[in-house]
Protein backbone atom coordinates (compact mmCIF):
# COMPACT_ATOMS: atom_id res chain seq x y z
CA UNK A 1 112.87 128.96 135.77
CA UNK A 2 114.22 130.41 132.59
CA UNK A 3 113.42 129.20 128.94
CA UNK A 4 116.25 131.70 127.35
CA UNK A 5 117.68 129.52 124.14
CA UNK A 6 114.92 126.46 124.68
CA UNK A 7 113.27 125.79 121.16
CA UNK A 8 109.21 124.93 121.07
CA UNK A 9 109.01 122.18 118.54
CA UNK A 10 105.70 120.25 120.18
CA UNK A 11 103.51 121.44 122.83
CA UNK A 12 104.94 119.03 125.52
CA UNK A 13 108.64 120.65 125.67
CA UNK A 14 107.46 123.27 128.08
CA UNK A 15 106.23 121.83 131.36
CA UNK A 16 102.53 123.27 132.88
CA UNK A 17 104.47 125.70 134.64
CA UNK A 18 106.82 126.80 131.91
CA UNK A 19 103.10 127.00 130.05
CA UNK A 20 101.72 129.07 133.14
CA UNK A 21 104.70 131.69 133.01
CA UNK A 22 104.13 132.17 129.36
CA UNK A 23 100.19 132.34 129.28
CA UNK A 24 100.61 135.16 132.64
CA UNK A 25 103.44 137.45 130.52
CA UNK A 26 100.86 137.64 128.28
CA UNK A 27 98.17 138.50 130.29
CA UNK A 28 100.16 141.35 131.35
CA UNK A 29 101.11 142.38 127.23
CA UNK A 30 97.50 142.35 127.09
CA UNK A 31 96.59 144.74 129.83
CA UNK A 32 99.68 146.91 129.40
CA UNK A 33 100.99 146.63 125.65
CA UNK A 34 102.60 149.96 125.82
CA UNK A 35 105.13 149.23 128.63
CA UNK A 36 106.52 146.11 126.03
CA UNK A 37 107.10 148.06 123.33
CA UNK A 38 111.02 148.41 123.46
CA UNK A 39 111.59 145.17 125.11
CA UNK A 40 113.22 143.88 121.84
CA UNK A 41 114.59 146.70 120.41
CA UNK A 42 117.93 145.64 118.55
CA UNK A 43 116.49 141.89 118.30
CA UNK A 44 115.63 140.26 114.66
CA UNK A 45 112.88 137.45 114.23
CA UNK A 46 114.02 135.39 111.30
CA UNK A 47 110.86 133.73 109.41
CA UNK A 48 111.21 130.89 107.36
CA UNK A 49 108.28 130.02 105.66
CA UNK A 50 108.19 126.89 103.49
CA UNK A 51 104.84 126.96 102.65
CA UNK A 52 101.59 129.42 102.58
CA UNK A 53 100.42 131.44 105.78
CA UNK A 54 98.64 134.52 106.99
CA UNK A 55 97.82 134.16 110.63
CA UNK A 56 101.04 132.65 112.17
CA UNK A 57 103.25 134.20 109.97
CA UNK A 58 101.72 138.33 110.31
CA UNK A 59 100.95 137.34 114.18
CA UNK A 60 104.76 136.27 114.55
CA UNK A 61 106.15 139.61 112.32
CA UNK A 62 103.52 142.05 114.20
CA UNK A 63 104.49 140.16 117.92
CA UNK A 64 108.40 140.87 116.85
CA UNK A 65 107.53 144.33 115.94
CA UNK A 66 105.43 145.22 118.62
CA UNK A 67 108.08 144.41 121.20
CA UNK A 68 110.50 146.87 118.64
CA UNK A 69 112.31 144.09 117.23
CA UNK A 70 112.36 143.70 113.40
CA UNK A 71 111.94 140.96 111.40
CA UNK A 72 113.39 139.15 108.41
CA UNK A 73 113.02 135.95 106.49
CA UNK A 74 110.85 134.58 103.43
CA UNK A 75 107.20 133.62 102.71
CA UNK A 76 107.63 131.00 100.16
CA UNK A 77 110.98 128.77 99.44
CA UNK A 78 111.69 129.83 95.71
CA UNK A 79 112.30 133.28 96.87
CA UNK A 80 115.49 131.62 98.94
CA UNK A 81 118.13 129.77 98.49
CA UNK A 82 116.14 126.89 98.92
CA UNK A 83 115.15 127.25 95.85
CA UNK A 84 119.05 125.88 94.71
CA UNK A 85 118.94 123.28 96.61
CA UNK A 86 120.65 124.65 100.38
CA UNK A 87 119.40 122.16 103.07
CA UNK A 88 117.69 123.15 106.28
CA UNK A 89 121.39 122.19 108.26
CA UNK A 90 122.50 125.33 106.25
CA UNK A 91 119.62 127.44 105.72
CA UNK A 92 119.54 127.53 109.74
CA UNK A 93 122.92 128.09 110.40
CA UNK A 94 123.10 131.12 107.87
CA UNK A 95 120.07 132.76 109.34
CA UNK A 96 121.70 131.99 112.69
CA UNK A 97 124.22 134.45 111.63
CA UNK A 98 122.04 137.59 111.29
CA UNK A 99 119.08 136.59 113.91
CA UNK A 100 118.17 136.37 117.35
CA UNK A 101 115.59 133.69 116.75
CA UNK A 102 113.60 131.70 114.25
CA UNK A 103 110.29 131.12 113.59
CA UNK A 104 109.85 128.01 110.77
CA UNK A 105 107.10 126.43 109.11
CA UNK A 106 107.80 123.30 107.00
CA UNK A 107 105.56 120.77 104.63
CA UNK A 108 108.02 117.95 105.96
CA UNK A 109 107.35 116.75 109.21
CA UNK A 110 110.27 116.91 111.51
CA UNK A 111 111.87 119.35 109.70
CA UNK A 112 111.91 122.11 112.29
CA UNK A 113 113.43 119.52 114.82
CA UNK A 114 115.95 119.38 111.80
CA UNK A 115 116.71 122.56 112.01
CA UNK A 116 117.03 122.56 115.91
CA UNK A 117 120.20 120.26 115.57
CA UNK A 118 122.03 122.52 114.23
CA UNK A 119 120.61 125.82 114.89
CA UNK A 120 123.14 128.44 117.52
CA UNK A 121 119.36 130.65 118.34
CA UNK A 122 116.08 129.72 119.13
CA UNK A 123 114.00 127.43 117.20
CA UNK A 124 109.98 127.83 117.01
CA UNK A 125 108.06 124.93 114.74
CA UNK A 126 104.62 127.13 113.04
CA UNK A 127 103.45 124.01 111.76
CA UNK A 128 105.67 120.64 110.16
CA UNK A 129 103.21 118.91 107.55
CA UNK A 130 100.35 117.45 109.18
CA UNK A 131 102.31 116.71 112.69
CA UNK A 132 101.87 119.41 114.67
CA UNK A 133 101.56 123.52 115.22
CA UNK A 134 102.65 124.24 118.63
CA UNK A 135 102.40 128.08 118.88
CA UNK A 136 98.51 127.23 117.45
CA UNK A 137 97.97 125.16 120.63
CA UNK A 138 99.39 128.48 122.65
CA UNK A 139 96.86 130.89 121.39
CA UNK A 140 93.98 128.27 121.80
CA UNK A 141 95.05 127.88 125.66
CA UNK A 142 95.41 131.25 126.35
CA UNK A 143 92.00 131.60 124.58
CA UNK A 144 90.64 128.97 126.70
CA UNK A 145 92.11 130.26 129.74
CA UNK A 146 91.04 134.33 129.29
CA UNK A 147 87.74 133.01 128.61
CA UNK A 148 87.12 129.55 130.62
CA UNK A 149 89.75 131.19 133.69
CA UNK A 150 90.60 127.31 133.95
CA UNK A 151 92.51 124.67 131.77
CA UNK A 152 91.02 122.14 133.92
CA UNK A 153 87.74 119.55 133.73
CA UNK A 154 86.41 120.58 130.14
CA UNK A 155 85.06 118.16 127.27
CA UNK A 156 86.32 119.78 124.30
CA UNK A 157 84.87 118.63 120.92
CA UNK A 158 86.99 118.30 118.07
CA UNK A 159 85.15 118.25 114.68
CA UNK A 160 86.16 118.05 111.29
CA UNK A 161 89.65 117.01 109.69
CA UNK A 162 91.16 114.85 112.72
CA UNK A 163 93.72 112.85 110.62
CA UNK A 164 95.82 115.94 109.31
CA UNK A 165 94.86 118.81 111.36
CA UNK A 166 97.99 119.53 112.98
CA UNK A 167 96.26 121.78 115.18
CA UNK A 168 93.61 119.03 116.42
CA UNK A 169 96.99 116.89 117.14
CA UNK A 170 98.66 119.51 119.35
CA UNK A 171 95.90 120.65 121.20
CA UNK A 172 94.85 117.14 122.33
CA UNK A 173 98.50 116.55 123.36
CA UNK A 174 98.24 119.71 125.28
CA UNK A 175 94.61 119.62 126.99
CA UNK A 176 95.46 116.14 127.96
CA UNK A 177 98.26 117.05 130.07
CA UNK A 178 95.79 119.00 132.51
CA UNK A 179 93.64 117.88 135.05
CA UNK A 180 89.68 115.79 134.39
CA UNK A 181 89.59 116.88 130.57
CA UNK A 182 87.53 114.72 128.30
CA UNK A 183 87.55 114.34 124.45
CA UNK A 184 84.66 113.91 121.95
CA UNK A 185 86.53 113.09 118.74
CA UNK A 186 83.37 114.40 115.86
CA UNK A 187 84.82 113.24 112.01
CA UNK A 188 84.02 110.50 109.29
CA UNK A 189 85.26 107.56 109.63
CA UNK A 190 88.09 108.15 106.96
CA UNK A 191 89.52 111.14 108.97
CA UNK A 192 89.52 110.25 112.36
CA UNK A 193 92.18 111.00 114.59
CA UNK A 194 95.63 108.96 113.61
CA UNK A 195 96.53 106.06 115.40
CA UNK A 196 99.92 107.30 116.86
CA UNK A 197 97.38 110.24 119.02
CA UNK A 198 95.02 107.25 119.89
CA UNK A 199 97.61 105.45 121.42
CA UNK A 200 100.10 107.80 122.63
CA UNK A 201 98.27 110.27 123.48
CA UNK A 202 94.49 109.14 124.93
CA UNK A 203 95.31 105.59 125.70
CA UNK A 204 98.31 105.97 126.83
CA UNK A 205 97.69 108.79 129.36
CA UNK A 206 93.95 106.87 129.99
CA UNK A 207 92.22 110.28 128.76
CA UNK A 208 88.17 109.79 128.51
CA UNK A 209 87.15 110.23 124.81
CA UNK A 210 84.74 108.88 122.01
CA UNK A 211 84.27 109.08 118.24
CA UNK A 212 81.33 110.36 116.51
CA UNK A 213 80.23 110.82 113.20
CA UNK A 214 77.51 113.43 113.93
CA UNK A 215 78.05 116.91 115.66
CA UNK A 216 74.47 117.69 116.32
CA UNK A 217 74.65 114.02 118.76
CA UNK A 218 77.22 115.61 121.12
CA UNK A 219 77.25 119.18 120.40
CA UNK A 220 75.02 119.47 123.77
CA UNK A 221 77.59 117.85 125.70
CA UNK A 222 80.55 120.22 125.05
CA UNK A 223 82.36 123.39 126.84
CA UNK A 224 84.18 123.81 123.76
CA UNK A 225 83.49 123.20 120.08
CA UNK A 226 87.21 123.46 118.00
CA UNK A 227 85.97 123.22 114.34
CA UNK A 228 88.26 122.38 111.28
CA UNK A 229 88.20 121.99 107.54
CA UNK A 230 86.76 118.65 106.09
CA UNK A 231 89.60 118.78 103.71
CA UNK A 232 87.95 117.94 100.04
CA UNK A 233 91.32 116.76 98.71
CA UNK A 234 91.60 113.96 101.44
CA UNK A 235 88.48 111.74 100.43
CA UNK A 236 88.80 109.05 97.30
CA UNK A 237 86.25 109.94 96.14
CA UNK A 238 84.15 112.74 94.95
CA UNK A 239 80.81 110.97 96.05
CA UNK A 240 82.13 110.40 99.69
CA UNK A 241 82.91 114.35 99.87
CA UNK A 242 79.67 114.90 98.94
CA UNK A 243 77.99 112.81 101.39
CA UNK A 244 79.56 114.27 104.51
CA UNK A 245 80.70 117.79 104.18
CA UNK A 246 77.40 119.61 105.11
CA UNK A 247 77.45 117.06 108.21
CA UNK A 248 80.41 119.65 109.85
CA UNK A 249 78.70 122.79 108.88
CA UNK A 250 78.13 124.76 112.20
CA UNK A 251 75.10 127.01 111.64
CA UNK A 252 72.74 129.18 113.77
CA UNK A 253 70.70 125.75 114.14
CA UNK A 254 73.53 123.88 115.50
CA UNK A 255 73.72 126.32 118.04
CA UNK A 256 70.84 126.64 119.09
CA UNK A 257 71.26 123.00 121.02
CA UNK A 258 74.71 124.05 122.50
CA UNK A 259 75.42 124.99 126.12
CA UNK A 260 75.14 129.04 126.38
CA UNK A 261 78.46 128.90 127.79
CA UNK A 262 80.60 126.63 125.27
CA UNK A 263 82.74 128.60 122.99
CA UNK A 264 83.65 127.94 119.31
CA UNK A 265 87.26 128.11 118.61
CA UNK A 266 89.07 127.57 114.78
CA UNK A 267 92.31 127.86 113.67
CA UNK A 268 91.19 129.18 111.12
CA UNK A 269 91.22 130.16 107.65
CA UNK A 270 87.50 128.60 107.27
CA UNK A 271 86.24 127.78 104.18
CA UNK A 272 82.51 126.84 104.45
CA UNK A 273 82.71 124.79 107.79
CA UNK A 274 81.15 127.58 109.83
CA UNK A 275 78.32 130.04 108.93
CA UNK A 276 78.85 133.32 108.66
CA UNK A 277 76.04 133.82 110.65
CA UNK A 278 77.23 132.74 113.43
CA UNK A 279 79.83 135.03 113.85
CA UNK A 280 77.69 137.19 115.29
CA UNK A 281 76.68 134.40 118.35
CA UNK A 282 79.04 135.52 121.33
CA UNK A 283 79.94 132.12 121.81
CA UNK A 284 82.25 132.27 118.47
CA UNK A 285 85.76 133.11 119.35
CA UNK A 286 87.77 132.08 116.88
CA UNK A 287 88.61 136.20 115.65
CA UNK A 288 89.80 136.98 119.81
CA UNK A 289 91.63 133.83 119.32
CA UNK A 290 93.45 134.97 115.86
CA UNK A 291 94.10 137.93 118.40
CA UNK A 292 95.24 136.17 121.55
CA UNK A 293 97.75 134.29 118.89
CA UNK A 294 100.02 137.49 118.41
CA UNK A 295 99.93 138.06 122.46
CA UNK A 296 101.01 134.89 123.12
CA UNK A 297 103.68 134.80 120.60
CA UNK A 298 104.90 138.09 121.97
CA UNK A 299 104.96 136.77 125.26
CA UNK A 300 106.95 133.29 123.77
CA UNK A 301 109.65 135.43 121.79
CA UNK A 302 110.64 137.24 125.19
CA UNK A 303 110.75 133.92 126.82
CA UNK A 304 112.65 132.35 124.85
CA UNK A 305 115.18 135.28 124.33
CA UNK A 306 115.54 135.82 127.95
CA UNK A 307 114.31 139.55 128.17
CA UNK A 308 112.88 140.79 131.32
């Protein structure tokens, strides 16, 4: 089965298998990064970033240039000719011109599906408004994998910002697809998972899960604990904020009534959400998983440009 010109736009257009193929290449980048290093020599990664990044964007650039490709592209829309007014129709079709494949991140949702229409190379969403971040979900399997060696019968916990973390949306569309996993959904009531993932998603596909307000009720139950931002600028008011943020603050105590074996995974960047102390627990994987994001990217490019 080949993937050579497919575009990844949600986490469902590769089948398991397709998945499998990916997360095994990079197993093997990971044991043997030297004997990649030329694989895309003469290639070009175009990145079009529409709003701010550091992780997907420098894991995408240093993936590209690892395999001995090279990369262009922008980091913000006013240095383009977005900035004029060019649509996405055109934008893609112009970078289609000088580049292999393309890597976009977009404040609109849909927009990298947009761009798909008309785009002659490969496609890659990193993240359309608060819909979803495919290449996110990647990493976290292939964390999950190297670390659980199964994608199979876990209850994953998913605390924080439900409602707009695009990463919370992917990864439950993607977990779900595999076999006896179970969801325990941890957020106030005002961000709790959005009703299109409630029913398309867990209903839909009969997927065992339950809402919580309290991490410390269920934090005993999990295999693994994917923390997000409790995103200030999403409450009505200031008073609400206040009342629940230090709810979703994992902390050394927290911990202490966890399984020894769950793992703590996060997108990532953090802001107060988890303890710095707890970097230091080896249960907190969210750095390796930062890391596993440029391996599995690497492994994704070659895929989807056919290389050997």
């Amino acid at each position: 089965m080949t993937l050579k010109g497919r575009h990844l736009l949600d986490p469902s257009d590769f089948s398991l298998e397709e998945l499998s193929e990916i997360f095994e290449l990079a197993d093997s980048i990971i044991n043997d990064p030297a004997s990649f290093s030329e694989k895309c020599k003469g290639k070009i990664l175009a990145t079009l970033f529409y709003e701010p990044s550091t992780r997907t964007r420098f894991s995408f650039e240093a993936a590209m240039l690892r395999l001995g490709g090279q990369v262009i592209g922008f980091s913000e829309p006013s240095s383009s000719s977005v900035a004029k007014g060019e649509s996405i129709a055109d934008t893609i079709r112009t970078i289609a011109c000088y580049a292999d494949i393309a890597v976009m991140r977009n404040p609109k949702e849909g927009a990298p599906r947009i761009a798909s229409m008309y785009a002659s190379i490969p496609v890659i969403n990193a993240g359309d408004g608060g819909h979803q971040h495919p290449t996110q979900t990647l990493a976290d399997l292939l964390t999950i994998r190297s670390v659980k060696h199964s994608l199979d019968n876990l209850t994953i916990g998913c605390c924080g910002d439900l409602k707009f973390g695009r990463t919370i949306h992917s990864l439950i569309k993607a977990l779900g697809r595999y076999k006896n996993n179970a969801f325990v959904l941890v957020s106030p009531k005002e961000l709790q998972v959005p009703e299109y993932i409630l029913n398309e998603v867990l209903n839909k596909g009969q997927l065992p899960f339950k809402q919580v307000e309290k991490l410390e009720e269920v934090i005993s139950e999990l295999d693994i604990l994917y923390m997000t931002r409790v995103q200030k600028e999403r409450f009505f008011n200031e008073e609400d904020y206040i009342r629940l943020k230090d709810s979703y603050i994992l902390d050394n105590e927290k911990m202490k009534h966890a399984r020894p074996d769950m793992i703590v995974l996060h997108p990532l960047p953090r802001v107060n959400e988890i303890a710095y102390e707890v970097d230091d627990d080896p249960r907190a994987f969210y750095f390796q998983q930062a890391k596993f994001g440029m391996f599995v990217r690497m492994a994704l490019i070659l895929k989807l440009l056919g290389v050997e």
